[in-house]
PDB file of N, CA and C in Angstrom:
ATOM      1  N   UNK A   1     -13.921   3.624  15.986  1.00  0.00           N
ATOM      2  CA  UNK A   1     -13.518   4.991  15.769  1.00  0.00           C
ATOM      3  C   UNK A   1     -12.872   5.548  17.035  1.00  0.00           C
ATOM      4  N   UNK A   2     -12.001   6.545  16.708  1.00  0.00           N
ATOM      5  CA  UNK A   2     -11.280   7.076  17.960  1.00  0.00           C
ATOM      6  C   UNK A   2     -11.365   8.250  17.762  1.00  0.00           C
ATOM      7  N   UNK A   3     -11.742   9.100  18.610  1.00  0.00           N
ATOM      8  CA  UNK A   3     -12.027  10.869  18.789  1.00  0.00           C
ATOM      9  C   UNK A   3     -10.932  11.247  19.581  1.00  0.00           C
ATOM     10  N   UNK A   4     -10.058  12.388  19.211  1.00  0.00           N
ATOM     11  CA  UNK A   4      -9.516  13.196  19.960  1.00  0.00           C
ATOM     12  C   UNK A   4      -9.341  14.941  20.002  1.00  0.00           C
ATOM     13  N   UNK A   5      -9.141  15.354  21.018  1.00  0.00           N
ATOM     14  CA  UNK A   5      -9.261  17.163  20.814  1.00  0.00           C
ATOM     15  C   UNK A   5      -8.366  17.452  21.573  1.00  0.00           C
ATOM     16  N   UNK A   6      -7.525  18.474  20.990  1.00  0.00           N
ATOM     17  CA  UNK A   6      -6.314  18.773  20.931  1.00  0.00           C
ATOM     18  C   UNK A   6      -6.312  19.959  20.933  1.00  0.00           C
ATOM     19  N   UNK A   7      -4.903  20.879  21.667  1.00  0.00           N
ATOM     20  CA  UNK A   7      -5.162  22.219  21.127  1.00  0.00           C
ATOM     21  C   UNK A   7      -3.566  22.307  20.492  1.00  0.00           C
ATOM     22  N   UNK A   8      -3.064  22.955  19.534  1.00  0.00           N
ATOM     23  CA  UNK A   8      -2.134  23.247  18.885  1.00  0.00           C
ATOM     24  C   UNK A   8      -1.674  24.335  18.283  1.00  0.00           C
ATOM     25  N   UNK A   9      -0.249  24.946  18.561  1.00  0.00           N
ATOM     26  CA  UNK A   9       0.371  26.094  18.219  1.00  0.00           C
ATOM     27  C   UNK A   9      -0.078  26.726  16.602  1.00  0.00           C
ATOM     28  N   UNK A  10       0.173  25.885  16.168  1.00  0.00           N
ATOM     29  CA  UNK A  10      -0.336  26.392  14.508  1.00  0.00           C
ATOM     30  C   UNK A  10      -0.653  25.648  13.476  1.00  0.00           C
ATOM     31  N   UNK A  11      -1.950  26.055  13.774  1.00  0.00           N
ATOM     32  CA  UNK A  11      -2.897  24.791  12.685  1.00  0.00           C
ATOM     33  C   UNK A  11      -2.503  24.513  11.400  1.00  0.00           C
ATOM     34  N   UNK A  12      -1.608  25.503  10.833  1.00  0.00           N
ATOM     35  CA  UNK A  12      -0.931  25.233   9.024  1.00  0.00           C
ATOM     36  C   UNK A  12      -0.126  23.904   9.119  1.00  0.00           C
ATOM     37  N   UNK A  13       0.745  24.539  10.317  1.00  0.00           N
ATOM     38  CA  UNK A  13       1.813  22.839  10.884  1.00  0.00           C
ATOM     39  C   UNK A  13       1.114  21.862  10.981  1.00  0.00           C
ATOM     40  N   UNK A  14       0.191  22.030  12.216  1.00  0.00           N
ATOM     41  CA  UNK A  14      -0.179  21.273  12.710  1.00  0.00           C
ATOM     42  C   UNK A  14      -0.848  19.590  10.929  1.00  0.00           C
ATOM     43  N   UNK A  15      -1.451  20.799  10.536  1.00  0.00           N
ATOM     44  CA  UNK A  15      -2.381  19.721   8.816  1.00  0.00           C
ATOM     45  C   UNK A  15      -0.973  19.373   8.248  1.00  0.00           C
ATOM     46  N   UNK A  16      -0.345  20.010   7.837  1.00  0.00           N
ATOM     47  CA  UNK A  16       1.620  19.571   6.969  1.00  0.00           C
ATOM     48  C   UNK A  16       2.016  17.953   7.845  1.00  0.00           C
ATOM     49  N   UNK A  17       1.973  17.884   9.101  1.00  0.00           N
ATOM     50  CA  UNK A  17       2.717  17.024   9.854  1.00  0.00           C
ATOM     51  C   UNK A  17       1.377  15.979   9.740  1.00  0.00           C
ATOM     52  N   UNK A  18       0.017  16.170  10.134  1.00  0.00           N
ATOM     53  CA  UNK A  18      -0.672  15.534   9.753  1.00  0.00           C
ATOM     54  C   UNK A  18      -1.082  14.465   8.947  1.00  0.00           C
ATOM     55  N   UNK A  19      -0.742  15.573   7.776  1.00  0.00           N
ATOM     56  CA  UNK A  19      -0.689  14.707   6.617  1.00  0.00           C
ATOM     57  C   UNK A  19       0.231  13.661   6.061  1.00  0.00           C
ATOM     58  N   UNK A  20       1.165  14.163   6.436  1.00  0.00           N
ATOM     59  CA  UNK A  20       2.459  13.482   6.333  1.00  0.00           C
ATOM     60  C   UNK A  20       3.404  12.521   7.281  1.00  0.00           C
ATOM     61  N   UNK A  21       3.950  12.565   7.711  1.00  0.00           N
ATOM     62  CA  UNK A  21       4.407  12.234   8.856  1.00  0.00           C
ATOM     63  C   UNK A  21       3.917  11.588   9.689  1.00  0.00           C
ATOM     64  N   UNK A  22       2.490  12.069  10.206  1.00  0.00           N
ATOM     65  CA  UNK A  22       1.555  11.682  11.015  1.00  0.00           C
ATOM     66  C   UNK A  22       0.872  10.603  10.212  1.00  0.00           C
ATOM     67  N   UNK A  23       0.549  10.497   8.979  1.00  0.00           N
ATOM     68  CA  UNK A  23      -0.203   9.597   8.606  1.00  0.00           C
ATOM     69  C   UNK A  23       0.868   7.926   7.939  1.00  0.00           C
ATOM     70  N   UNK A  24       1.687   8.665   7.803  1.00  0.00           N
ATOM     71  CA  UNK A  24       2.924   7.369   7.420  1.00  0.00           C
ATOM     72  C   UNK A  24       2.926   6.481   8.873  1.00  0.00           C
ATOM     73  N   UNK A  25       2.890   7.395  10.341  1.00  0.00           N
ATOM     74  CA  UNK A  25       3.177   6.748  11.605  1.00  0.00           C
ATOM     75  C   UNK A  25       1.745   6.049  11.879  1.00  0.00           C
ATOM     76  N   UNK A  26       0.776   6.523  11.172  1.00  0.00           N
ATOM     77  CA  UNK A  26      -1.098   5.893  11.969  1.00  0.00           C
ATOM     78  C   UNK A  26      -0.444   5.072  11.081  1.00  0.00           C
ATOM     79  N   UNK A  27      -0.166   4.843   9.420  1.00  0.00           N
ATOM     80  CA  UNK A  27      -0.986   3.565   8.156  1.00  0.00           C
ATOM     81  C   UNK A  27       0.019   2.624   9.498  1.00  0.00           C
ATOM     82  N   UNK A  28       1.555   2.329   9.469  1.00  0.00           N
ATOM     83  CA  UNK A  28       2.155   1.431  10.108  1.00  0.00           C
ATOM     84  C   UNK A  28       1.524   0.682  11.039  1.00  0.00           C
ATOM     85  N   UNK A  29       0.614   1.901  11.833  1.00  0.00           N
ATOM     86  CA  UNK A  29      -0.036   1.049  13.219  1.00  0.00           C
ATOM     87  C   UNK A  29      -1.657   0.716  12.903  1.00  0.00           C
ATOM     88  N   UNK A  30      -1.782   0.348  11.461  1.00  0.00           N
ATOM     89  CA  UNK A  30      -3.195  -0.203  11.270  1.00  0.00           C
ATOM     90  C   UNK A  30      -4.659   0.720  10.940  1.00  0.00           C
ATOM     91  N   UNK A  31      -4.210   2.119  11.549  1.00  0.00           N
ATOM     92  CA  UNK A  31      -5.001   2.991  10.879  1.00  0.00           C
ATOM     93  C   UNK A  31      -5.752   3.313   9.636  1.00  0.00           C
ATOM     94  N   UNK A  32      -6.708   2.653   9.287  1.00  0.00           N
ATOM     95  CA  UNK A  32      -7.625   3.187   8.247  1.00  0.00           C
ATOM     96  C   UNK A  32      -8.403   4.413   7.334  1.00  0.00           C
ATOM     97  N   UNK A  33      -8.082   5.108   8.207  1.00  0.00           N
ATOM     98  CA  UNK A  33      -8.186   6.544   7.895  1.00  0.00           C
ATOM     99  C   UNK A  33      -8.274   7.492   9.003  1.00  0.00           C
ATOM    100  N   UNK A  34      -8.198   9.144   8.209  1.00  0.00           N
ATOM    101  CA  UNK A  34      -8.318   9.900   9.393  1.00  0.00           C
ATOM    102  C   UNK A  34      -8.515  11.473   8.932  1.00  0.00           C
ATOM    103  N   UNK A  35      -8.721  11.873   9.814  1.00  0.00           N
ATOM    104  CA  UNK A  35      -9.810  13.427   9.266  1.00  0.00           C
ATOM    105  C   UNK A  35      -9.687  14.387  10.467  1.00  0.00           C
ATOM    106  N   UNK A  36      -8.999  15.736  10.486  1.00  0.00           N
ATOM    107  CA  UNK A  36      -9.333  16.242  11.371  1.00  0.00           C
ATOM    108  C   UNK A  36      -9.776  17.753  10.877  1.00  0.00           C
ATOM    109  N   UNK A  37     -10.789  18.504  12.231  1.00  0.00           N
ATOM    110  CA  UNK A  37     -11.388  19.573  12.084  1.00  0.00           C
ATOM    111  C   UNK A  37     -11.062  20.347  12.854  1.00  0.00           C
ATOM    112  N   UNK A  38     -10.846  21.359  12.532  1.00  0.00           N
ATOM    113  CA  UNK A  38     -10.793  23.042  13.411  1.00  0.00           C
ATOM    114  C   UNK A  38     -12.384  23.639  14.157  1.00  0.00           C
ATOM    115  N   UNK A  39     -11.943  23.092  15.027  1.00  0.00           N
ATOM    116  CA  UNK A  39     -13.216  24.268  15.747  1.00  0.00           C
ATOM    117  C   UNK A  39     -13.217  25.651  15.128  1.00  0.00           C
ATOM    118  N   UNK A  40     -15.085  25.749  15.104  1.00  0.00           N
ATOM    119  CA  UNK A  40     -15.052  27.388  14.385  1.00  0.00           C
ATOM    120  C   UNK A  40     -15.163  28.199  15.153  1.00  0.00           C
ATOM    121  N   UNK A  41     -15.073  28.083  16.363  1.00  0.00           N
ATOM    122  CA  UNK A  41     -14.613  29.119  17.311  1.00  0.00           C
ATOM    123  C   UNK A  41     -13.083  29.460  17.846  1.00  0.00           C
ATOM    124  N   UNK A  42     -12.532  28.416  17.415  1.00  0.00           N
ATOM    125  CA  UNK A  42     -10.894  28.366  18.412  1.00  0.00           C
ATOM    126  C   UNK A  42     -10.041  27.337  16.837  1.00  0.00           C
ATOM    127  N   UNK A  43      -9.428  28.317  15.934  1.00  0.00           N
ATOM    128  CA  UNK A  43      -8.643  27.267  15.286  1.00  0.00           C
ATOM    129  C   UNK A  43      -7.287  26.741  15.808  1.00  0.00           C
ATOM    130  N   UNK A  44      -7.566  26.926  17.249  1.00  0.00           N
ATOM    131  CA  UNK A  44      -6.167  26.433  17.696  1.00  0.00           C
ATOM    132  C   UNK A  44      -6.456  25.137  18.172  1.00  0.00           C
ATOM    133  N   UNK A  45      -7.623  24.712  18.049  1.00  0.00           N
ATOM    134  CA  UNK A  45      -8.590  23.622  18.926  1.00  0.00           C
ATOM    135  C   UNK A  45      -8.669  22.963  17.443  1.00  0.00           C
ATOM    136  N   UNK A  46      -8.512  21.568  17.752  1.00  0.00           N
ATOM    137  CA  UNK A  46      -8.413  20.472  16.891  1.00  0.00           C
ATOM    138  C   UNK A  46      -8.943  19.425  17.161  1.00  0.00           C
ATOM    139  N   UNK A  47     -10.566  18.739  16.622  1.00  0.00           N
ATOM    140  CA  UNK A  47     -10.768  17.456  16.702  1.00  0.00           C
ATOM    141  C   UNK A  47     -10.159  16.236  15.588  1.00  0.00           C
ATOM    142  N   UNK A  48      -9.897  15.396  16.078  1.00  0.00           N
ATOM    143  CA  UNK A  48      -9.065  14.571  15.127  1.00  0.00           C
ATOM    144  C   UNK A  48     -10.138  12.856  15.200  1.00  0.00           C
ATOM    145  N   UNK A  49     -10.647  12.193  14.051  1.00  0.00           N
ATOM    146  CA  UNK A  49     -11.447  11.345  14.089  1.00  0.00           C
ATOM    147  C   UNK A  49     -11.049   9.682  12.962  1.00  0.00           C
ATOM    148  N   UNK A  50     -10.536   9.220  14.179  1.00  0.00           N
ATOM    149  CA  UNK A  50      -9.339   7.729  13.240  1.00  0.00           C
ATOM    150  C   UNK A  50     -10.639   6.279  12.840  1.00  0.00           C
ATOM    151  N   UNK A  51     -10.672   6.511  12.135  1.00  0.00           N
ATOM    152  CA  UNK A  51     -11.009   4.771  11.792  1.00  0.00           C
ATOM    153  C   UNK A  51      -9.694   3.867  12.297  1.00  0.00           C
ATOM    154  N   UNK A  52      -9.781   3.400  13.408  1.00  0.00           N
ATOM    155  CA  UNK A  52      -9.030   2.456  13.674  1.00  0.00           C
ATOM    156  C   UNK A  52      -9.674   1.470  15.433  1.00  0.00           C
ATOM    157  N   UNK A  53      -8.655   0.599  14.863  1.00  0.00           N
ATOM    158  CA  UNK A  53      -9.268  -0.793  16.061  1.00  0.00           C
ATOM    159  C   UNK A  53      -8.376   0.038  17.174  1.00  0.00           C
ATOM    160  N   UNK A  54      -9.016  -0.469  18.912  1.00  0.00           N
ATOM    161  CA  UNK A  54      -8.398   0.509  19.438  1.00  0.00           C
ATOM    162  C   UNK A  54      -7.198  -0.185  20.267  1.00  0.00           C
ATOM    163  N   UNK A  55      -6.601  -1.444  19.952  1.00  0.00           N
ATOM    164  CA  UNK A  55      -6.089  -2.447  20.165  1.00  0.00           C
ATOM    165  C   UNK A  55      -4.536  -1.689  19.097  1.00  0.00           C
ATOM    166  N   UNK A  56      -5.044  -1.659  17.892  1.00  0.00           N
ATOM    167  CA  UNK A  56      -3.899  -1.236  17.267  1.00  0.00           C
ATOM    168  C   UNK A  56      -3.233   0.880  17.861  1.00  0.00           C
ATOM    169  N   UNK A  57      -4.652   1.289  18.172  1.00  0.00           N
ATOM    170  CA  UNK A  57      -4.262   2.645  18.807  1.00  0.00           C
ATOM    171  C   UNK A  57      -3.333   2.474  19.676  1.00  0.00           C
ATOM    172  N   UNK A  58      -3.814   1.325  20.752  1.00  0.00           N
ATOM    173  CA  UNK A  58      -2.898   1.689  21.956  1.00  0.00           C
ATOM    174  C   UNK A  58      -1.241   1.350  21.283  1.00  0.00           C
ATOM    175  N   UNK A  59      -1.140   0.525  20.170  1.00  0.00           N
ATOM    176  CA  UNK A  59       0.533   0.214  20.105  1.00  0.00           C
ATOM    177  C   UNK A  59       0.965   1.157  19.442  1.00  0.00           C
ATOM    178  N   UNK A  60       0.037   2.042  18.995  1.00  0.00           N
ATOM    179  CA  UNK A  60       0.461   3.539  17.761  1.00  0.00           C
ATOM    180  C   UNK A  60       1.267   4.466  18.838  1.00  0.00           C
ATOM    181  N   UNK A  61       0.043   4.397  20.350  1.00  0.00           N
ATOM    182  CA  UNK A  61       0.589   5.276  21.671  1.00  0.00           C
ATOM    183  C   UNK A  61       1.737   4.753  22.082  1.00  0.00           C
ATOM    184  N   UNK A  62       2.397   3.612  22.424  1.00  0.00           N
ATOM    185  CA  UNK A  62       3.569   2.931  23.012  1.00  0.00           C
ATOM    186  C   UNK A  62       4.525   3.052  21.614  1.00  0.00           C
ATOM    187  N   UNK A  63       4.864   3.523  20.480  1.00  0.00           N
ATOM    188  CA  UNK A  63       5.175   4.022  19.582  1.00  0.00           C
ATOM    189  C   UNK A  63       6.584   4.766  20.281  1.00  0.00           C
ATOM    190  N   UNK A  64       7.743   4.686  20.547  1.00  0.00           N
ATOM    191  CA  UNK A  64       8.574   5.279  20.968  1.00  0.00           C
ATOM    192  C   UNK A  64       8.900   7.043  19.980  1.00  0.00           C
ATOM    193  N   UNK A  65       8.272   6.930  19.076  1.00  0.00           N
ATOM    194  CA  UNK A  65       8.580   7.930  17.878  1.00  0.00           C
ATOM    195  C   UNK A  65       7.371   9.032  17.981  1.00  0.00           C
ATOM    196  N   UNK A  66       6.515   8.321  18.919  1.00  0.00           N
ATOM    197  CA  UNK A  66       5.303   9.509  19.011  1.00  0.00           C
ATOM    198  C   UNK A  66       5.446  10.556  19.559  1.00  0.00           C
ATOM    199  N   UNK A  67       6.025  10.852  20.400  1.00  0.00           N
ATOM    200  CA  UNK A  67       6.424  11.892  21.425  1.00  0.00           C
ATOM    201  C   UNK A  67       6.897  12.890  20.487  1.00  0.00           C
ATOM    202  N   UNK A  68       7.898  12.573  19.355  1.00  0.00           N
ATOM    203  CA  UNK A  68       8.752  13.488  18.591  1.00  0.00           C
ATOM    204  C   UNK A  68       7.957  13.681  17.342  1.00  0.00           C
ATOM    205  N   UNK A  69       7.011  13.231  16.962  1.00  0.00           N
ATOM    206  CA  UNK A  69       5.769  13.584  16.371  1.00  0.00           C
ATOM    207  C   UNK A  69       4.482  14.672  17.195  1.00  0.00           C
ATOM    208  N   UNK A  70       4.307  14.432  18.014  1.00  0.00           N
ATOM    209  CA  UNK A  70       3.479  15.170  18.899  1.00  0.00           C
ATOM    210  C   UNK A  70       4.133  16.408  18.787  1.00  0.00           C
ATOM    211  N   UNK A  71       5.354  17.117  18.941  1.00  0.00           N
ATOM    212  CA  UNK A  71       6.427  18.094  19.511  1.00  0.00           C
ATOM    213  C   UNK A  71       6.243  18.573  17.842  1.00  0.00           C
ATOM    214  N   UNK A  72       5.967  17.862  17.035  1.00  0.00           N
ATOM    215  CA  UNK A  72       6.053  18.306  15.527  1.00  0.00           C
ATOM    216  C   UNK A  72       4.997  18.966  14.734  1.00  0.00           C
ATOM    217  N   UNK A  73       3.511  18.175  15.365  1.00  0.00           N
ATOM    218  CA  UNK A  73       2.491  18.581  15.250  1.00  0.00           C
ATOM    219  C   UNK A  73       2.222  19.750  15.742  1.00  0.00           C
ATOM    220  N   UNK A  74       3.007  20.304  16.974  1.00  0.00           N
ATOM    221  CA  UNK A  74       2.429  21.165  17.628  1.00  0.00           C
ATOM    222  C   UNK A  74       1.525  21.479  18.600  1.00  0.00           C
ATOM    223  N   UNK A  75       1.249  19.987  19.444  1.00  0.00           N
ATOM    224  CA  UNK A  75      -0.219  19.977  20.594  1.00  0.00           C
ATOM    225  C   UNK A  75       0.684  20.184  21.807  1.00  0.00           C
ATOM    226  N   UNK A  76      -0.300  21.289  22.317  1.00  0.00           N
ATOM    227  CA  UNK A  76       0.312  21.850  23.217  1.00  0.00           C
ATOM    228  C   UNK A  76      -0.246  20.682  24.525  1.00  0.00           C
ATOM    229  N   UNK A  77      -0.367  19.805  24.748  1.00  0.00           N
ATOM    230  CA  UNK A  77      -1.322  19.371  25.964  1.00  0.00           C
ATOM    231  C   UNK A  77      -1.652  17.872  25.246  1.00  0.00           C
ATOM    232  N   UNK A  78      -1.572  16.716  26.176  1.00  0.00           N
ATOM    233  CA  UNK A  78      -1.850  15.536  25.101  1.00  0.00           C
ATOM    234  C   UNK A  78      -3.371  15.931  25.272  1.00  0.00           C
ATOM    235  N   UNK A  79      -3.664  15.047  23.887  1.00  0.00           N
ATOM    236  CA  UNK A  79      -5.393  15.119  23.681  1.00  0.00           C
ATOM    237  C   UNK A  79      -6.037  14.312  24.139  1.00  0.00           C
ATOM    238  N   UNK A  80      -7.245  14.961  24.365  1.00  0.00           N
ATOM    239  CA  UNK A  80      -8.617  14.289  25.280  1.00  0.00           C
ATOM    240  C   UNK A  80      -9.081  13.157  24.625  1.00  0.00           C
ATOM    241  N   UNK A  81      -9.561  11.912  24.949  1.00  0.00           N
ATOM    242  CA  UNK A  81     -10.524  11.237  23.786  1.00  0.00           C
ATOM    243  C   UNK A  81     -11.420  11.615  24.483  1.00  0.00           C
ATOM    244  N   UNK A  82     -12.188  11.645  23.238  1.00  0.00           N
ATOM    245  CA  UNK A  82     -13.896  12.010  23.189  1.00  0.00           C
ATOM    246  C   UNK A  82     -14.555  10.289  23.121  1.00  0.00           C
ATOM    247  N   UNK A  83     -15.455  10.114  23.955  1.00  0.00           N
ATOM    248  CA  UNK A  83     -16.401   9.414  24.597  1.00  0.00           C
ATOM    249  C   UNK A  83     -17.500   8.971  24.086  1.00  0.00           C
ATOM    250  N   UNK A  84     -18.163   8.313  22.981  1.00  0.00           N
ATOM    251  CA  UNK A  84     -19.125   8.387  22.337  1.00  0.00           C
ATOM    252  C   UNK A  84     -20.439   8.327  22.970  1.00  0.00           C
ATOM    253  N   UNK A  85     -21.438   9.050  23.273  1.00  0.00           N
ATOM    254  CA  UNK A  85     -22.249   9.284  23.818  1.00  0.00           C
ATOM    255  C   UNK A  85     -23.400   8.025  23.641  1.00  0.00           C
ATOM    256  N   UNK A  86     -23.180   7.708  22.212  1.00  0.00           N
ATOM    257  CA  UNK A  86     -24.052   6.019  21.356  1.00  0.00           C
ATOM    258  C   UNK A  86     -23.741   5.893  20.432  1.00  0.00           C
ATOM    259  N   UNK A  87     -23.585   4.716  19.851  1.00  0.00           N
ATOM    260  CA  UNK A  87     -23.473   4.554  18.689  1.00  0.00           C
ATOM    261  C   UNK A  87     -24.494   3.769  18.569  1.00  0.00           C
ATOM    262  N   UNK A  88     -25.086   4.112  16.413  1.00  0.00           N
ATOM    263  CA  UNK A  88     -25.763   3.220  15.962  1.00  0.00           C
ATOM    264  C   UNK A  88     -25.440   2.827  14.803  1.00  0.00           C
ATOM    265  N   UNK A  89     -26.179   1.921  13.972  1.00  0.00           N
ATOM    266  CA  UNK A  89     -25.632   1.282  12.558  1.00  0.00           C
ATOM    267  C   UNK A  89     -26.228   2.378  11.541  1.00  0.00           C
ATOM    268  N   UNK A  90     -27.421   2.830  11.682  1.00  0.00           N
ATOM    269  CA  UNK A  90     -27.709   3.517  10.795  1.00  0.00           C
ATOM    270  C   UNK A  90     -28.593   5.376  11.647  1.00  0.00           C
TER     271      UNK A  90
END
């Protein structure tokens, strides 16, 4: 799994490009799924949570087309990954 938090101009865009666009560019790079949430304090604040290997992430990032996706989405600032504190099976 891959965590990221993001902050972005306008969260309506931000889900449209998401969905679309954004998810045509993750399936290509191996992405399995993906889900993101609005902080309920700040909906300009965006966690974003990928089922994906992180082998295929990094070639999604070297992606020459990402940059002009990012600018589309609307993140003002590239996003943080979040760090998993532990993981368990159940």
């Amino acid at each position: 799994m891959i965590v990221t938090i993001a902050r972005v101009t306008d969260p309506d865009r931000f889900l449209e490009v998401f969905e679309t666009t954004g998810a045509q560019k993750r399936r290509e790079h191996g992405c399995r799924g993906a889900r993101a949430y609005f902080d309920p304090d700040d909906a300009h604040r965006v966690w974003s949570v990928f089922d994906w290997d992180a082998k295929d992430y990094d070639t999604f990032l070297a992606d020459p087309e990402i940059p002009a996706i990012a600018r589309e989405l609307g993140i003002q600032t590239p996003p943080v990954h979040a760090i998993a504190a532990t993981e368990l099976d159940a």
